[in-house]
C-alpha atoms as a PDB file:
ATOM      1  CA  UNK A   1     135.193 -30.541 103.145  1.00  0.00           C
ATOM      2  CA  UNK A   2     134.143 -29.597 106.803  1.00  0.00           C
ATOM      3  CA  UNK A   3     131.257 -31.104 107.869  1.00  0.00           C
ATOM      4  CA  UNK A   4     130.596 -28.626 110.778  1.00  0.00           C
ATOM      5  CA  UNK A   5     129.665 -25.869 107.935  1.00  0.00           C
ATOM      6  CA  UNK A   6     125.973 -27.288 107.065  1.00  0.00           C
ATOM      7  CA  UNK A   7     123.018 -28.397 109.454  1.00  0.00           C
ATOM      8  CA  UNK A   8     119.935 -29.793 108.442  1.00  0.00           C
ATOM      9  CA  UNK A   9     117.690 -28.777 111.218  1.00  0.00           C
ATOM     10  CA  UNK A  10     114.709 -31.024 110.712  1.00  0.00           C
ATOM     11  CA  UNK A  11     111.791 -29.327 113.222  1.00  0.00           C
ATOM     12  CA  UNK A  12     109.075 -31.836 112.056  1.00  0.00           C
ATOM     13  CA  UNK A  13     109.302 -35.431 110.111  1.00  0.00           C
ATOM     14  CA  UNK A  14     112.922 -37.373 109.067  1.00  0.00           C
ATOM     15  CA  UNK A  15     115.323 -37.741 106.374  1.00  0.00           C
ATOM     16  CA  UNK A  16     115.711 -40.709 103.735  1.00  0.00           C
ATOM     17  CA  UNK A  17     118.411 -40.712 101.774  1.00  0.00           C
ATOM     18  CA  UNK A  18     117.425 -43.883  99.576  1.00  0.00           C
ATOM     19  CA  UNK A  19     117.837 -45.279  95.638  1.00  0.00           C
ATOM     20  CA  UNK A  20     120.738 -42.853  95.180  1.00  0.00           C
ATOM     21  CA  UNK A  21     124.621 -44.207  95.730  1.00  0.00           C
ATOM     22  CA  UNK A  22     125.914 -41.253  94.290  1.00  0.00           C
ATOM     23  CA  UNK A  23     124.180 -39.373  97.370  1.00  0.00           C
ATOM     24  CA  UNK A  24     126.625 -37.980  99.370  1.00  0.00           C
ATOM     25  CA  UNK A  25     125.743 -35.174 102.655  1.00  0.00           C
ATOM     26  CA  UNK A  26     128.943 -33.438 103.779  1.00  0.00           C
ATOM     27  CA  UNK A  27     127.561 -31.914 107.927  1.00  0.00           C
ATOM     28  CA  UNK A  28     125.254 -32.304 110.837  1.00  0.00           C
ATOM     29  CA  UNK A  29     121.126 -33.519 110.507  1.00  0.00           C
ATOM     30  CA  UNK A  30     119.440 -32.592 113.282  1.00  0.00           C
ATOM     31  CA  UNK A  31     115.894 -34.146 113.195  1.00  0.00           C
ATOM     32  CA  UNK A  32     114.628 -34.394 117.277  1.00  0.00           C
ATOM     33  CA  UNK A  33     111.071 -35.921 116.265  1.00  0.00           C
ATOM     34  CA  UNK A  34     111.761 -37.966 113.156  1.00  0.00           C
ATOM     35  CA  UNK A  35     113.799 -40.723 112.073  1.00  0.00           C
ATOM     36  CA  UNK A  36     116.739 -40.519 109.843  1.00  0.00           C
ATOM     37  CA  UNK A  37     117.321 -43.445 107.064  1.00  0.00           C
ATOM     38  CA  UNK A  38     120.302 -43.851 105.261  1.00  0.00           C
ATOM     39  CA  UNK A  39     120.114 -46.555 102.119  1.00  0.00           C
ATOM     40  CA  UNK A  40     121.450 -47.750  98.738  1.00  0.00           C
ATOM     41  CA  UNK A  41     125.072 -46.693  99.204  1.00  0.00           C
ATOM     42  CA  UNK A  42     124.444 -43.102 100.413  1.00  0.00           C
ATOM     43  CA  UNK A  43     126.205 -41.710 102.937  1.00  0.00           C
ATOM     44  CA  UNK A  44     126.460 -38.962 105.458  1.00  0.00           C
ATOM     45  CA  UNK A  45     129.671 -37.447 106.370  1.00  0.00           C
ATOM     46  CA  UNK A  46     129.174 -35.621 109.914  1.00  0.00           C
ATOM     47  CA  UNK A  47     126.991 -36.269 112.943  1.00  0.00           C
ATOM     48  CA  UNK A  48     123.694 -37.281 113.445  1.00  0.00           C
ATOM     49  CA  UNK A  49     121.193 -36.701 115.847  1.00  0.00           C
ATOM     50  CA  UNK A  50     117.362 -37.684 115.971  1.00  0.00           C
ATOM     51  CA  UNK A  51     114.759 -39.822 117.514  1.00  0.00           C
ATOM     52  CA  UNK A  52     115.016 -42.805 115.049  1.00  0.00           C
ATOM     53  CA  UNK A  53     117.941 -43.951 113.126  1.00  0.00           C
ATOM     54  CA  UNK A  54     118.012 -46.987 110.573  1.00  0.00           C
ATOM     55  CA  UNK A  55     121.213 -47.697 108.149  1.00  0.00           C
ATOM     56  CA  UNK A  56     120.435 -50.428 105.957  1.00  0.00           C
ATOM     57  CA  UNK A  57     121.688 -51.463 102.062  1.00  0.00           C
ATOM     58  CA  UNK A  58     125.310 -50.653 102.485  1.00  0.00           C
ATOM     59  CA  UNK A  59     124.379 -47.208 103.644  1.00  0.00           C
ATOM     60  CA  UNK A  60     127.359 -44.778 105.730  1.00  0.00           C
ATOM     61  CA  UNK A  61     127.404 -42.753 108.137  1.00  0.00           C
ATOM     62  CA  UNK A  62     130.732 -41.337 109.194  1.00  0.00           C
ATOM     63  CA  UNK A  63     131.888 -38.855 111.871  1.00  0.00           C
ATOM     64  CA  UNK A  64     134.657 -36.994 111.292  1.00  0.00           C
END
């Protein structure tokens, strides 16, 4: 998969991506006033670019 094909554009708030290890984001989240969280064994595949960032709970983020 190319991770370049989807963008979350986040214009107000964050992302959590908690409780699920099977949760698995394959692109780019974009969230310029929020904070993204990444938990629990999820994982995010791609780039990420916000105001807050937390990884915590064997959570991934990878860039490709």
């Amino acid at each position: 998969m190319n991770p370049t094909w989807l963008r979350l554009e986040i214009a107000t708030g964050g992302l959590s991506l908690i409780g699920a290890s099977s949760l698995v984001i394959y692109g780019e989240v974009f969230a310029p006033s929020g904070t993204v969280s990444v938990s629990d064994g999820c994982k995010i595949f791609g780039r990420v670019a916000a105001s807050g960032f937390q990884i915590t709970a064997l959570g991934i983020v990878e860039q490709p």
